[in-house]
C-alpha atoms as a PDB file:
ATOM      1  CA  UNK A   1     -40.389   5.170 -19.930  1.00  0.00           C
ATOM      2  CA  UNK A   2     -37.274   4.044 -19.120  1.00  0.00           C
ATOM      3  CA  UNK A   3     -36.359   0.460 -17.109  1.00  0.00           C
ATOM      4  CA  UNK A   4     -34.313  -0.099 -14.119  1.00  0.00           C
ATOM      5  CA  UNK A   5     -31.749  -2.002 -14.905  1.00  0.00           C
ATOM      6  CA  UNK A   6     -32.383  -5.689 -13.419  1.00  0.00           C
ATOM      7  CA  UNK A   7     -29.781  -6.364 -10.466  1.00  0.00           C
ATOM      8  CA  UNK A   8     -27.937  -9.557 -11.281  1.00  0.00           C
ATOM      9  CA  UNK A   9     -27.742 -12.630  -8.595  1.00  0.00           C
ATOM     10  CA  UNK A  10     -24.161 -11.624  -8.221  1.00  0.00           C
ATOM     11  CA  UNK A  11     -24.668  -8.329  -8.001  1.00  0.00           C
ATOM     12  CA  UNK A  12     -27.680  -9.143  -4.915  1.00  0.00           C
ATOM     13  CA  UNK A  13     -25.137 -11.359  -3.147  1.00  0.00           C
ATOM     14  CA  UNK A  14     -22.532  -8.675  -3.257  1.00  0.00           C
ATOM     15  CA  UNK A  15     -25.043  -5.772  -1.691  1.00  0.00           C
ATOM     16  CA  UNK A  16     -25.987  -8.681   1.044  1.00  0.00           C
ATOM     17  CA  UNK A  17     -22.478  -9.327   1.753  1.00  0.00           C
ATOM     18  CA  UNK A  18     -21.420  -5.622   1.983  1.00  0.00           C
ATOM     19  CA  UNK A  19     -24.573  -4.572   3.788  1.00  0.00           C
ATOM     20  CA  UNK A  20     -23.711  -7.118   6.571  1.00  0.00           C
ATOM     21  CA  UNK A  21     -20.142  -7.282   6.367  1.00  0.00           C
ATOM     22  CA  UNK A  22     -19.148  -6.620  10.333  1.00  0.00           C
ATOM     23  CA  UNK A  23     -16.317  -4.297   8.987  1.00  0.00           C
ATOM     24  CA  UNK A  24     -18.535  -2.058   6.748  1.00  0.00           C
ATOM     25  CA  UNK A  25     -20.373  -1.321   9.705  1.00  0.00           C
ATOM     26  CA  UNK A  26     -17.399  -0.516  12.220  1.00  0.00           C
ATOM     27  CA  UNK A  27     -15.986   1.502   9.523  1.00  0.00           C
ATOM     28  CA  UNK A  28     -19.402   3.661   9.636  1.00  0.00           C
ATOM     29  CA  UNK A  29     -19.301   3.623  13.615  1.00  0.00           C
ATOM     30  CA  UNK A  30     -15.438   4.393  13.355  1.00  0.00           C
ATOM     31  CA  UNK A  31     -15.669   7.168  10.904  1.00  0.00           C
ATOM     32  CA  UNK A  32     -13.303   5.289   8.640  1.00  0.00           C
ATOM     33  CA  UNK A  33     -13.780   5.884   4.884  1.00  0.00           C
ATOM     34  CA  UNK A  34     -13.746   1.879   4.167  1.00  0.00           C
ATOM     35  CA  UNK A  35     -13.456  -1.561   5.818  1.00  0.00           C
ATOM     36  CA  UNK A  36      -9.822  -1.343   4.527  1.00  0.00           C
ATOM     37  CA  UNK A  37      -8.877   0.312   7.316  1.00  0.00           C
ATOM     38  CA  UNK A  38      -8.782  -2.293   9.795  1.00  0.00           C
ATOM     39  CA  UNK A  39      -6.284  -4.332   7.778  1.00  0.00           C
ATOM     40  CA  UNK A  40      -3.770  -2.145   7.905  1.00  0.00           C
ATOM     41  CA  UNK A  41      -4.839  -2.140  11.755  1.00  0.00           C
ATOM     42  CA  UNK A  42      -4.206  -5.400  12.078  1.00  0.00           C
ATOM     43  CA  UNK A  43      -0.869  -5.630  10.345  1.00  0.00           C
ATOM     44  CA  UNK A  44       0.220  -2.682  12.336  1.00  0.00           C
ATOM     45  CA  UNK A  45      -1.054  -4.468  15.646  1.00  0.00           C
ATOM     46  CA  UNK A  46       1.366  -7.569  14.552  1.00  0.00           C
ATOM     47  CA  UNK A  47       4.423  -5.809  13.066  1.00  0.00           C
ATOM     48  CA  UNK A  48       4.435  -1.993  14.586  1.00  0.00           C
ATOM     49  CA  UNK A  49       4.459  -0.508  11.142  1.00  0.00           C
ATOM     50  CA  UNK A  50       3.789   2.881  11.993  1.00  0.00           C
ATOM     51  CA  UNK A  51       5.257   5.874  14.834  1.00  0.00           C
ATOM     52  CA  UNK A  52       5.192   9.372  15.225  1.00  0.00           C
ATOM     53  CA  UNK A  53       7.916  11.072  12.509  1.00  0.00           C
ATOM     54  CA  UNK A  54       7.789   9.219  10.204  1.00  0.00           C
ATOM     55  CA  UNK A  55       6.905  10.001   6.054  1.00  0.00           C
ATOM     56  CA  UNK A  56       4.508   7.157   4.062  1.00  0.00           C
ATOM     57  CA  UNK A  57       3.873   6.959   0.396  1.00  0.00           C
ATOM     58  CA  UNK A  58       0.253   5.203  -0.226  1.00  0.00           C
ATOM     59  CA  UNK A  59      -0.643   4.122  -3.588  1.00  0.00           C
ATOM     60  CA  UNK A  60      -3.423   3.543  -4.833  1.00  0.00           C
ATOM     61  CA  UNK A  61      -4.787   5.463  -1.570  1.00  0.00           C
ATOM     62  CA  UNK A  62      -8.875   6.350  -2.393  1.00  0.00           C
ATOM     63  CA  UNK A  63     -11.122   6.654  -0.378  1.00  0.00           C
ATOM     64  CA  UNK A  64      -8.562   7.654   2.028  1.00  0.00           C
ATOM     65  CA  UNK A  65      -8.899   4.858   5.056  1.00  0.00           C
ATOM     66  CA  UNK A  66      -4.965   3.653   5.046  1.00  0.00           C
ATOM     67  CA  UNK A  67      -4.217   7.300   5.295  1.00  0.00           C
ATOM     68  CA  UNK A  68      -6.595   7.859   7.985  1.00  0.00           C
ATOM     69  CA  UNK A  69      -5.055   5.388  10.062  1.00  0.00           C
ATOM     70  CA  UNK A  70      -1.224   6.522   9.272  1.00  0.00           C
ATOM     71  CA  UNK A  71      -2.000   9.847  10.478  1.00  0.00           C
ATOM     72  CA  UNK A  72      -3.844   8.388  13.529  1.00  0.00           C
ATOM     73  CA  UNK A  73      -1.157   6.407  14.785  1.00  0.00           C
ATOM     74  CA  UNK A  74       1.616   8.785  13.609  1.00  0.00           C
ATOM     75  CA  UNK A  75      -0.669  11.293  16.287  1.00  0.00           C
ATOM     76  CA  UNK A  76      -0.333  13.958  13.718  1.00  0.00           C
ATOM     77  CA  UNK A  77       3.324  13.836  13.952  1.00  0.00           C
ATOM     78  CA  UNK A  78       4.981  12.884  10.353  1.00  0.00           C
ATOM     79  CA  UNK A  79       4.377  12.935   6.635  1.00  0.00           C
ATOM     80  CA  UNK A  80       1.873  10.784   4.431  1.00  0.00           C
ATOM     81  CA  UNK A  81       1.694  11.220   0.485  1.00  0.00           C
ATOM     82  CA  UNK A  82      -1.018  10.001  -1.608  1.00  0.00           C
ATOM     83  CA  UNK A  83      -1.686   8.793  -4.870  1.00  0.00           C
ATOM     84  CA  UNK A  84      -4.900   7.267  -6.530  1.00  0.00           C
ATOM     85  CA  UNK A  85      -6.098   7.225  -9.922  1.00  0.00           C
ATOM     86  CA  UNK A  86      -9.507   8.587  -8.101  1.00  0.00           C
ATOM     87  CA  UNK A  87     -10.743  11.693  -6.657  1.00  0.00           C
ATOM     88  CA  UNK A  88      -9.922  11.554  -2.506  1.00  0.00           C
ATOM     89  CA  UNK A  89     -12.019  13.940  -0.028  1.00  0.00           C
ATOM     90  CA  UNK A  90      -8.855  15.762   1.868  1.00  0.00           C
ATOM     91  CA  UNK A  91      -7.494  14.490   5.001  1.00  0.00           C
ATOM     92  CA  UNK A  92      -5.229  16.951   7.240  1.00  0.00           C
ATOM     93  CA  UNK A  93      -1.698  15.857   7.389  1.00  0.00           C
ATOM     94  CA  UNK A  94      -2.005  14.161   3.671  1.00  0.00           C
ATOM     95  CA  UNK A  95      -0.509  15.563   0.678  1.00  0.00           C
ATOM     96  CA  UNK A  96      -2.148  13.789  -1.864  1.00  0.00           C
ATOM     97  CA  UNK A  97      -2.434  13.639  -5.805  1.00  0.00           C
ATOM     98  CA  UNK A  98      -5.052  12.356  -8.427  1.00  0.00           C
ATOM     99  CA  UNK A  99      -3.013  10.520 -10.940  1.00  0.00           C
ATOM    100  CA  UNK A 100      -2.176   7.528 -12.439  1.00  0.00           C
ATOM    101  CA  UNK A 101       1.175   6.257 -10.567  1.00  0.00           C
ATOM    102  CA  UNK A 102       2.633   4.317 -14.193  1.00  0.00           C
ATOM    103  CA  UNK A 103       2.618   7.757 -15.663  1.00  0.00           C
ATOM    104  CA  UNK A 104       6.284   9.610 -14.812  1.00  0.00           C
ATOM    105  CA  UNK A 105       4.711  12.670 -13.344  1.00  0.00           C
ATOM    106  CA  UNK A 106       3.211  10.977 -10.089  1.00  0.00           C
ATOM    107  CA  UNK A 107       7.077   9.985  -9.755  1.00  0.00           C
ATOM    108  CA  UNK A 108       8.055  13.689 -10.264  1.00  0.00           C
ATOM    109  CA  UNK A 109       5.300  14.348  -7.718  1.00  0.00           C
ATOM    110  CA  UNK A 110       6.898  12.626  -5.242  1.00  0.00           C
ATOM    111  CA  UNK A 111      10.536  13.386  -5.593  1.00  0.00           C
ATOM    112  CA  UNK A 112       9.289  17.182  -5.598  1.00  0.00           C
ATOM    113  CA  UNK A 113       7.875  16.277  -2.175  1.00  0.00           C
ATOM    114  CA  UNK A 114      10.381  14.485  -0.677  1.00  0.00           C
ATOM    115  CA  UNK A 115      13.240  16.495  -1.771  1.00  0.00           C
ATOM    116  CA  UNK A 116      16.089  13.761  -1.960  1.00  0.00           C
ATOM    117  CA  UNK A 117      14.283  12.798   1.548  1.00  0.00           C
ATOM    118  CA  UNK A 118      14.577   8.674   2.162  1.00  0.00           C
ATOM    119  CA  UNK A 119      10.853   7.434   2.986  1.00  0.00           C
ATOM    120  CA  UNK A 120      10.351   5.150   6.151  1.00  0.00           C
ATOM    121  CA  UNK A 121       6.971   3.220   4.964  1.00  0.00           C
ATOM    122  CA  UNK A 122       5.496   2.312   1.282  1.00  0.00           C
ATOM    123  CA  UNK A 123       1.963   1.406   1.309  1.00  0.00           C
ATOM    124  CA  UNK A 124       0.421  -0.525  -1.542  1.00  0.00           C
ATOM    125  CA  UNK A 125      -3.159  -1.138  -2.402  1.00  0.00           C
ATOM    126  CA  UNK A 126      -3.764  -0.738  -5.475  1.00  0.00           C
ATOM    127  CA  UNK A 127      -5.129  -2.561  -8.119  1.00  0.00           C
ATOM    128  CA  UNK A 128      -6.628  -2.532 -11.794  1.00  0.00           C
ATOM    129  CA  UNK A 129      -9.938  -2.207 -12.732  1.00  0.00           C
ATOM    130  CA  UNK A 130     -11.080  -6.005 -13.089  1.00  0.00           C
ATOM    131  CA  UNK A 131     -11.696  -7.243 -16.897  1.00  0.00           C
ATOM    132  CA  UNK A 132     -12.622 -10.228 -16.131  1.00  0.00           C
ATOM    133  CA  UNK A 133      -9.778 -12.509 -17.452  1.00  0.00           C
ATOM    134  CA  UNK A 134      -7.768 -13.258 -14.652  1.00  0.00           C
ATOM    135  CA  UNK A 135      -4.496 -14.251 -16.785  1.00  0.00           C
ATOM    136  CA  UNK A 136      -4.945 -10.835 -17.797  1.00  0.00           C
ATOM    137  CA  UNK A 137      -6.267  -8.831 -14.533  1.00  0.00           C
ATOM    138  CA  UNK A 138      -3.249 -10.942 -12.756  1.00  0.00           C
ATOM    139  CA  UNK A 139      -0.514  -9.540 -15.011  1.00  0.00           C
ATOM    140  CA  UNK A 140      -1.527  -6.489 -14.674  1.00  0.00           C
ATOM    141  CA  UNK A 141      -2.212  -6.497 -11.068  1.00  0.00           C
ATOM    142  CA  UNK A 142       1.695  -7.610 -10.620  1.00  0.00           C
ATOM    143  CA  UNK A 143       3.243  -4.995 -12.992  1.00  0.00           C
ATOM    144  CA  UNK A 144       1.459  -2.574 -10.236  1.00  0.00           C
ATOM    145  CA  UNK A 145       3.175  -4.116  -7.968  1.00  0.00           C
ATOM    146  CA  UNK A 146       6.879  -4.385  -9.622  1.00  0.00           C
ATOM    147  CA  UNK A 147       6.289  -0.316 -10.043  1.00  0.00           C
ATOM    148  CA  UNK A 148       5.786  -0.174  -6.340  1.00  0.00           C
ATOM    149  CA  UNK A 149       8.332  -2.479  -5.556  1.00  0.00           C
ATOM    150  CA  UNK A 150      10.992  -0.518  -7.446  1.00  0.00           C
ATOM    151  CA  UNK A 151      10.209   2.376  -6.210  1.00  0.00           C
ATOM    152  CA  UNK A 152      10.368   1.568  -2.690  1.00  0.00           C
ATOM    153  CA  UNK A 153      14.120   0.145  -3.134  1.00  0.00           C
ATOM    154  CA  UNK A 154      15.205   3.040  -4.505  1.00  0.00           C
ATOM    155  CA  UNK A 155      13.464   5.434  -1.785  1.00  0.00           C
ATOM    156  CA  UNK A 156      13.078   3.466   1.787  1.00  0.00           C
ATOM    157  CA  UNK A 157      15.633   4.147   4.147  1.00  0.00           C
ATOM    158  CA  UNK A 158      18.031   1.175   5.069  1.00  0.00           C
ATOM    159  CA  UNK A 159      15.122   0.246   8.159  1.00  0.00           C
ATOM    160  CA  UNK A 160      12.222   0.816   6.118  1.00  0.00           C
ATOM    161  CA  UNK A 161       9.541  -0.957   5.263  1.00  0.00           C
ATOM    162  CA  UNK A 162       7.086  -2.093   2.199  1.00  0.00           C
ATOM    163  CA  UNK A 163       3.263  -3.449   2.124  1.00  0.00           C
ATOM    164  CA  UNK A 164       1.759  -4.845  -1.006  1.00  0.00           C
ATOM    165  CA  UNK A 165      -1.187  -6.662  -1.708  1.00  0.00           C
ATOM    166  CA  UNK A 166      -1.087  -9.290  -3.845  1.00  0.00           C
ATOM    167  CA  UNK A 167      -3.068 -12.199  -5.375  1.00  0.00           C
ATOM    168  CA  UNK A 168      -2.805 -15.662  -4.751  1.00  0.00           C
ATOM    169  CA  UNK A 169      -2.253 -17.530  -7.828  1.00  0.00           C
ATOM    170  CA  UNK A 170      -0.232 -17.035 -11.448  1.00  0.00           C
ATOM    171  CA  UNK A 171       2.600 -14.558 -10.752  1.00  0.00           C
ATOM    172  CA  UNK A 172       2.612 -15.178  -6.727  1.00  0.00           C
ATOM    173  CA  UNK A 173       5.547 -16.828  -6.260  1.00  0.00           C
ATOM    174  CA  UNK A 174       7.709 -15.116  -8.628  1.00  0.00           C
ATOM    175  CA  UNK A 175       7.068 -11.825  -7.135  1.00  0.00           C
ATOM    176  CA  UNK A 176       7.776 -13.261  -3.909  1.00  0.00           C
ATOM    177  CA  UNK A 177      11.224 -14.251  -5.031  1.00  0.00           C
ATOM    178  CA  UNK A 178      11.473 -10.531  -6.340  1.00  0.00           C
ATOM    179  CA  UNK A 179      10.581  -9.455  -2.657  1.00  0.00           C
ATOM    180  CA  UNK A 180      13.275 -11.742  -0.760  1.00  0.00           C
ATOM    181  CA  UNK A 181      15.914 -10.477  -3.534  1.00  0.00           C
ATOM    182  CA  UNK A 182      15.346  -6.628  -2.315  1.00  0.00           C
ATOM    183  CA  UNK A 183      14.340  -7.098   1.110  1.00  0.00           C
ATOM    184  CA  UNK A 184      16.045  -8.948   4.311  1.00  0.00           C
ATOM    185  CA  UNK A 185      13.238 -10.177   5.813  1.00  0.00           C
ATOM    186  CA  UNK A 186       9.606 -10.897   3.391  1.00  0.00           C
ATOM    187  CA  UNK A 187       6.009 -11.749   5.635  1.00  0.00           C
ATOM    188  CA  UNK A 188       2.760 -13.039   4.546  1.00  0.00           C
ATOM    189  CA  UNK A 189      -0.070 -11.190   6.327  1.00  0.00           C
ATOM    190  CA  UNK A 190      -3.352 -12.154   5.471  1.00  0.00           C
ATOM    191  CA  UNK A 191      -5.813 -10.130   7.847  1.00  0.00           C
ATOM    192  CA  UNK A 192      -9.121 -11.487   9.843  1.00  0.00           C
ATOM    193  CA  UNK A 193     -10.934  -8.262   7.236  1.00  0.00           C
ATOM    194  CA  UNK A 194      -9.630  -9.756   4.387  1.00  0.00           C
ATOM    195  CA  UNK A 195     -12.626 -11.606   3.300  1.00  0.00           C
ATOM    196  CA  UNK A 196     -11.847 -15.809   3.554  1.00  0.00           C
ATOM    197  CA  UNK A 197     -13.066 -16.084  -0.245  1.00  0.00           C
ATOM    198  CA  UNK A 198     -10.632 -13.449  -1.633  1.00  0.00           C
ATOM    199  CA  UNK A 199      -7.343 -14.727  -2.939  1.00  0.00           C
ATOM    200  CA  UNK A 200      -5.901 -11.595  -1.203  1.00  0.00           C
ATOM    201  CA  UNK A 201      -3.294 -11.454   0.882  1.00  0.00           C
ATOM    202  CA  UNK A 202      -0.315  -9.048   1.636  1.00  0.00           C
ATOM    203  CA  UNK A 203       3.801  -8.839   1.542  1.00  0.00           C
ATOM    204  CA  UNK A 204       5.399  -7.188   3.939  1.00  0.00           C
ATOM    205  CA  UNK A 205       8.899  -6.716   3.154  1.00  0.00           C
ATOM    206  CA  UNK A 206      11.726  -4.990   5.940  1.00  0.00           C
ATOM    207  CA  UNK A 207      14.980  -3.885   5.365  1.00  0.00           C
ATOM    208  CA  UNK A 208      15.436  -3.168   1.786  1.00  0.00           C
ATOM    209  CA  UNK A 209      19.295  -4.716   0.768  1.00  0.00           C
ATOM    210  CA  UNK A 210      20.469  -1.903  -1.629  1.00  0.00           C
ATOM    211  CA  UNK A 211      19.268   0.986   1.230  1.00  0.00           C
ATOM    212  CA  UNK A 212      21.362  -1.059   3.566  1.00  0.00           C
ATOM    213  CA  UNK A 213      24.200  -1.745   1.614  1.00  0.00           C
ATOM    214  CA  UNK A 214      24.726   1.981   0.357  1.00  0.00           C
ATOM    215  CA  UNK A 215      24.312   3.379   4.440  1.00  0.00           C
ATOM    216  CA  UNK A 216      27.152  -0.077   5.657  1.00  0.00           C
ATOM    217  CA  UNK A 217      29.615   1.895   2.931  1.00  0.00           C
ATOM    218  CA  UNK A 218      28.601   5.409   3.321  1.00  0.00           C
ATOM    219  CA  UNK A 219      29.499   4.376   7.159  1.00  0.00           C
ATOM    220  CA  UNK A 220      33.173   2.488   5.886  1.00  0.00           C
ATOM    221  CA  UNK A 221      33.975   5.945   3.882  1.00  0.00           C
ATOM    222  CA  UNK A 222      33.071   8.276   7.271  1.00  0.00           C
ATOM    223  CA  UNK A 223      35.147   6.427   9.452  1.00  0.00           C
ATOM    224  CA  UNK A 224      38.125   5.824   6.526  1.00  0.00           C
ATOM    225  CA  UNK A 225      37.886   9.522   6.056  1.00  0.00           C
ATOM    226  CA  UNK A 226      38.158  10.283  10.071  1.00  0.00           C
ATOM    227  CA  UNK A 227      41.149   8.017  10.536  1.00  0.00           C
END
Protein backbone atom coordinates (compact mmCIF):
# COMPACT_ATOMS: atom_id res chain seq x y z
CA UNK A 1 0.00 0.00 0.00
CA UNK A 2 1.24 3.05 -0.90
CA UNK A 3 2.32 6.17 1.71
CA UNK A 4 1.29 9.69 1.72
CA UNK A 5 3.93 11.59 1.26
CA UNK A 6 4.88 13.34 4.76
CA UNK A 7 4.15 17.26 4.49
CA UNK A 8 7.33 19.08 5.40
CA UNK A 9 7.36 21.96 8.29
CA UNK A 10 7.79 24.34 5.44
CA UNK A 11 5.45 23.02 3.44
CA UNK A 12 2.67 23.20 6.83
CA UNK A 13 3.68 26.83 7.36
CA UNK A 14 3.08 27.66 3.76
CA UNK A 15 -0.70 25.96 3.70
CA UNK A 16 -1.22 28.03 7.21
CA UNK A 17 -0.05 31.13 5.69
CA UNK A 18 -2.08 30.76 2.42
CA UNK A 19 -5.13 29.39 4.17
CA UNK A 20 -5.25 32.62 6.29
CA UNK A 21 -3.71 35.01 4.12
CA UNK A 22 -6.55 38.02 4.20
CA UNK A 23 -5.98 38.33 0.35
CA UNK A 24 -6.56 34.62 -0.54
CA UNK A 25 -9.77 35.00 0.95
CA UNK A 26 -10.95 38.39 -0.74
CA UNK A 27 -9.76 36.96 -3.88
CA UNK A 28 -12.38 33.95 -3.27
CA UNK A 29 -15.14 36.59 -2.12
CA UNK A 30 -14.02 38.83 -5.17
CA UNK A 31 -14.05 36.17 -7.76
CA UNK A 32 -10.45 36.98 -8.55
CA UNK A 33 -8.33 34.04 -9.80
CA UNK A 34 -5.38 34.95 -7.15
CA UNK A 35 -4.36 37.36 -4.36
CA UNK A 36 -2.26 38.97 -7.17
CA UNK A 37 -4.89 40.85 -8.13
CA UNK A 38 -5.03 43.38 -5.57
CA UNK A 39 -1.46 44.49 -6.26
CA UNK A 40 -1.96 45.58 -9.38
CA UNK A 41 -5.08 47.31 -7.57
CA UNK A 42 -3.10 49.04 -5.52
CA UNK A 43 -0.52 50.31 -7.95
CA UNK A 44 -3.32 51.36 -10.17
CA UNK A 45 -5.05 53.20 -7.10
CA UNK A 46 -1.51 55.20 -6.70
CA UNK A 47 -0.42 55.77 -10.33
CA UNK A 48 -3.80 55.48 -12.64
CA UNK A 49 -2.26 52.79 -14.74
CA UNK A 50 -5.16 51.74 -16.52
CA UNK A 51 -8.45 53.57 -18.75
CA UNK A 52 -10.87 52.60 -21.12
CA UNK A 53 -8.99 52.17 -24.86
CA UNK A 54 -6.28 51.23 -24.12
CA UNK A 55 -4.14 47.69 -25.37
CA UNK A 56 -1.88 45.71 -22.41
CA UNK A 57 0.61 42.99 -22.95
CA UNK A 58 0.80 40.68 -19.61
CA UNK A 59 3.51 38.27 -19.26
CA UNK A 60 3.73 35.75 -17.48
CA UNK A 61 -0.24 36.25 -17.04
CA UNK A 62 -1.68 32.61 -15.37
CA UNK A 63 -4.11 32.25 -13.58
CA UNK A 64 -5.49 35.22 -15.19
CA UNK A 65 -6.06 37.87 -12.06
CA UNK A 66 -3.89 40.98 -13.66
CA UNK A 67 -6.00 40.43 -16.68
CA UNK A 68 -9.11 40.33 -14.80
CA UNK A 69 -8.52 43.55 -13.36
CA UNK A 70 -7.26 45.31 -16.81
CA UNK A 71 -10.41 44.43 -18.37
CA UNK A 72 -12.36 45.61 -15.26
CA UNK A 73 -11.07 48.93 -15.14
CA UNK A 74 -10.67 49.29 -18.94
CA UNK A 75 -14.91 48.59 -18.52
CA UNK A 76 -14.59 46.29 -21.42
CA UNK A 77 -13.35 49.00 -23.55
CA UNK A 78 -9.63 48.16 -24.97
CA UNK A 79 -7.25 45.34 -25.73
CA UNK A 80 -5.29 42.92 -23.26
CA UNK A 81 -2.83 40.12 -24.64
CA UNK A 82 -1.60 37.31 -22.68
CA UNK A 83 1.20 35.16 -22.36
CA UNK A 84 2.13 32.39 -19.74
CA UNK A 85 4.13 29.40 -19.97
CA UNK A 86 0.77 27.76 -18.28
CA UNK A 87 -2.58 26.79 -19.32
CA UNK A 88 -5.13 30.07 -18.50
CA UNK A 89 -9.10 29.41 -18.17
CA UNK A 90 -10.39 32.20 -20.90
CA UNK A 91 -11.34 35.57 -19.91
CA UNK A 92 -13.60 37.75 -22.44
CA UNK A 93 -11.76 40.65 -23.81
CA UNK A 94 -8.21 38.62 -23.50
CA UNK A 95 -6.40 37.26 -26.33
CA UNK A 96 -4.12 35.10 -24.78
CA UNK A 97 -1.34 32.42 -25.67
CA UNK A 98 0.34 29.36 -23.88
CA UNK A 99 3.97 29.78 -24.58
CA UNK A 100 7.15 30.39 -23.39
CA UNK A 101 7.81 34.33 -24.01
CA UNK A 102 12.08 33.66 -24.60
CA UNK A 103 11.03 31.56 -27.51
CA UNK A 104 10.64 34.02 -30.89
CA UNK A 105 7.17 32.85 -31.68
CA UNK A 106 5.35 34.46 -28.55
CA UNK A 107 7.12 37.68 -30.15
CA UNK A 108 5.59 36.79 -33.59
CA UNK A 109 2.39 36.30 -31.58
CA UNK A 110 2.26 39.57 -30.61
CA UNK A 111 3.37 41.60 -33.54
CA UNK A 112 0.62 39.46 -35.50
CA UNK A 113 -1.77 40.98 -32.94
CA UNK A 114 -0.83 44.27 -32.77
CA UNK A 115 -0.24 44.87 -36.34
CA UNK A 116 2.59 47.64 -36.20
CA UNK A 117 0.03 48.96 -33.34
CA UNK A 118 2.20 50.94 -30.36
CA UNK A 119 1.02 49.31 -26.90
CA UNK A 120 -0.02 51.76 -23.99
CA UNK A 121 0.77 49.31 -20.84
CA UNK A 122 3.39 46.24 -20.35
CA UNK A 123 2.63 44.12 -17.48
CA UNK A 124 5.26 41.87 -15.97
CA UNK A 125 4.94 39.05 -13.54
CA UNK A 126 6.65 36.53 -14.37
CA UNK A 127 9.13 34.51 -12.98
CA UNK A 128 11.17 31.10 -13.15
CA UNK A 129 10.44 28.11 -11.60
CA UNK A 130 12.58 28.36 -8.25
CA UNK A 131 15.80 25.91 -8.10
CA UNK A 132 16.73 26.76 -5.14
CA UNK A 133 20.08 28.64 -5.67
CA UNK A 134 19.28 32.08 -5.55
CA UNK A 135 22.58 33.30 -7.52
CA UNK A 136 21.06 31.20 -10.00
CA UNK A 137 17.06 31.71 -9.65
CA UNK A 138 18.18 35.64 -9.49
CA UNK A 139 19.92 35.61 -12.88
CA UNK A 140 17.46 34.10 -14.35
CA UNK A 141 14.66 35.95 -12.84
CA UNK A 142 16.44 39.30 -14.35
CA UNK A 143 17.10 37.98 -17.91
CA UNK A 144 13.03 37.70 -17.72
CA UNK A 145 12.98 40.86 -17.01
CA UNK A 146 15.66 42.44 -19.63
CA UNK A 147 13.28 40.40 -22.32
CA UNK A 148 10.39 42.38 -21.00
CA UNK A 149 12.16 45.41 -20.70
CA UNK A 150 13.27 45.38 -24.34
CA UNK A 151 10.36 44.66 -25.57
CA UNK A 152 8.42 47.30 -24.04
CA UNK A 153 10.96 50.08 -25.50
CA UNK A 154 10.57 48.98 -28.67
CA UNK A 155 6.56 48.72 -28.50
CA UNK A 156 5.08 51.41 -25.78
CA UNK A 157 3.93 54.46 -27.17
CA UNK A 158 5.95 57.70 -26.25
CA UNK A 159 3.27 57.98 -22.85
CA UNK A 160 3.31 54.48 -22.05
CA UNK A 161 4.02 52.68 -19.35
CA UNK A 162 5.98 49.40 -17.90
CA UNK A 163 5.47 47.16 -14.55
CA UNK A 164 7.99 44.59 -13.53
CA UNK A 165 8.51 42.71 -10.59
CA UNK A 166 11.66 42.29 -9.39
CA UNK A 167 13.78 40.92 -6.50
CA UNK A 168 15.53 42.66 -3.99
CA UNK A 169 19.04 41.69 -3.90
CA UNK A 170 22.04 40.60 -6.59
CA UNK A 171 21.08 42.17 -9.94
CA UNK A 172 18.61 44.97 -8.31
CA UNK A 173 20.34 47.85 -8.82
CA UNK A 174 21.77 47.25 -12.11
CA UNK A 175 18.48 46.66 -13.64
CA UNK A 176 17.33 49.70 -12.09
CA UNK A 177 19.97 51.69 -13.86
CA UNK A 178 18.73 49.78 -17.09
CA UNK A 179 15.15 51.16 -16.22
CA UNK A 180 16.17 55.00 -15.69
CA UNK A 181 18.33 54.62 -19.08
CA UNK A 182 14.93 53.72 -21.14
CA UNK A 183 12.42 55.38 -19.15
CA UNK A 184 11.90 59.23 -17.93
CA UNK A 185 10.56 58.67 -14.84
CA UNK A 186 11.39 54.85 -12.77
CA UNK A 187 9.01 54.09 -9.24
CA UNK A 188 9.39 51.58 -6.60
CA UNK A 189 5.98 50.15 -5.63
CA UNK A 190 5.98 47.66 -3.14
CA UNK A 191 2.17 46.81 -2.35
CA UNK A 192 0.38 46.26 1.29
CA UNK A 193 -0.38 42.25 -0.68
CA UNK A 194 3.01 41.83 -1.26
CA UNK A 195 3.81 39.68 1.62
CA UNK A 196 6.46 41.79 4.24
CA UNK A 197 8.88 38.61 4.08
CA UNK A 198 9.15 38.51 0.24
CA UNK A 199 12.04 40.37 -1.28
CA UNK A 200 9.44 41.43 -3.93
CA UNK A 201 8.82 44.52 -5.04
CA UNK A 202 7.91 46.26 -8.42
CA UNK A 203 9.35 48.97 -11.17
CA UNK A 204 7.23 51.06 -12.65
CA UNK A 205 8.77 52.81 -15.42
CA UNK A 206 6.78 55.97 -17.60
CA UNK A 207 7.70 57.48 -20.61
CA UNK A 208 9.96 55.26 -22.47
CA UNK A 209 13.02 57.79 -24.07
CA UNK A 210 13.44 56.12 -27.55
CA UNK A 211 9.23 56.15 -28.03
CA UNK A 212 9.57 59.78 -27.17
CA UNK A 213 12.40 60.72 -29.03
CA UNK A 214 11.22 59.03 -32.42
CA UNK A 215 7.34 60.89 -31.96
CA UNK A 216 9.60 64.79 -30.88
CA UNK A 217 11.23 64.08 -34.66
CA UNK A 218 8.46 62.46 -36.44
CA UNK A 219 6.69 65.88 -35.12
CA UNK A 220 10.07 68.24 -36.43
CA UNK A 221 9.69 66.35 -40.02
CA UNK A 222 5.55 67.12 -40.13
CA UNK A 223 5.88 70.57 -39.45
CA UNK A 224 9.40 70.95 -41.75
CA UNK A 225 7.40 69.24 -44.41
CA UNK A 226 4.20 71.75 -43.93
CA UNK A 227 6.33 74.87 -44.03
Amino acid sequence: MAQKPKRTKSGSAWMHEHVTDPYVKKAQQDNYRSRAAYKLLEIDKRDHLLRPGMTVVDLGAAPGSWCQVAVQKMKQQGRVLAIDLLPMAPIPGVDSLEGDFTEPAALVWLEEKLQSGRVDLVLSDMAPNISGVMLSDQARQYELCELALDFSVNWLKPDGAFLVKVFQGVGFEDFRAQMRQAFEQVLIRKPEASRDRSAEVYLLGRRPVAARVAADETAVTSRQESD
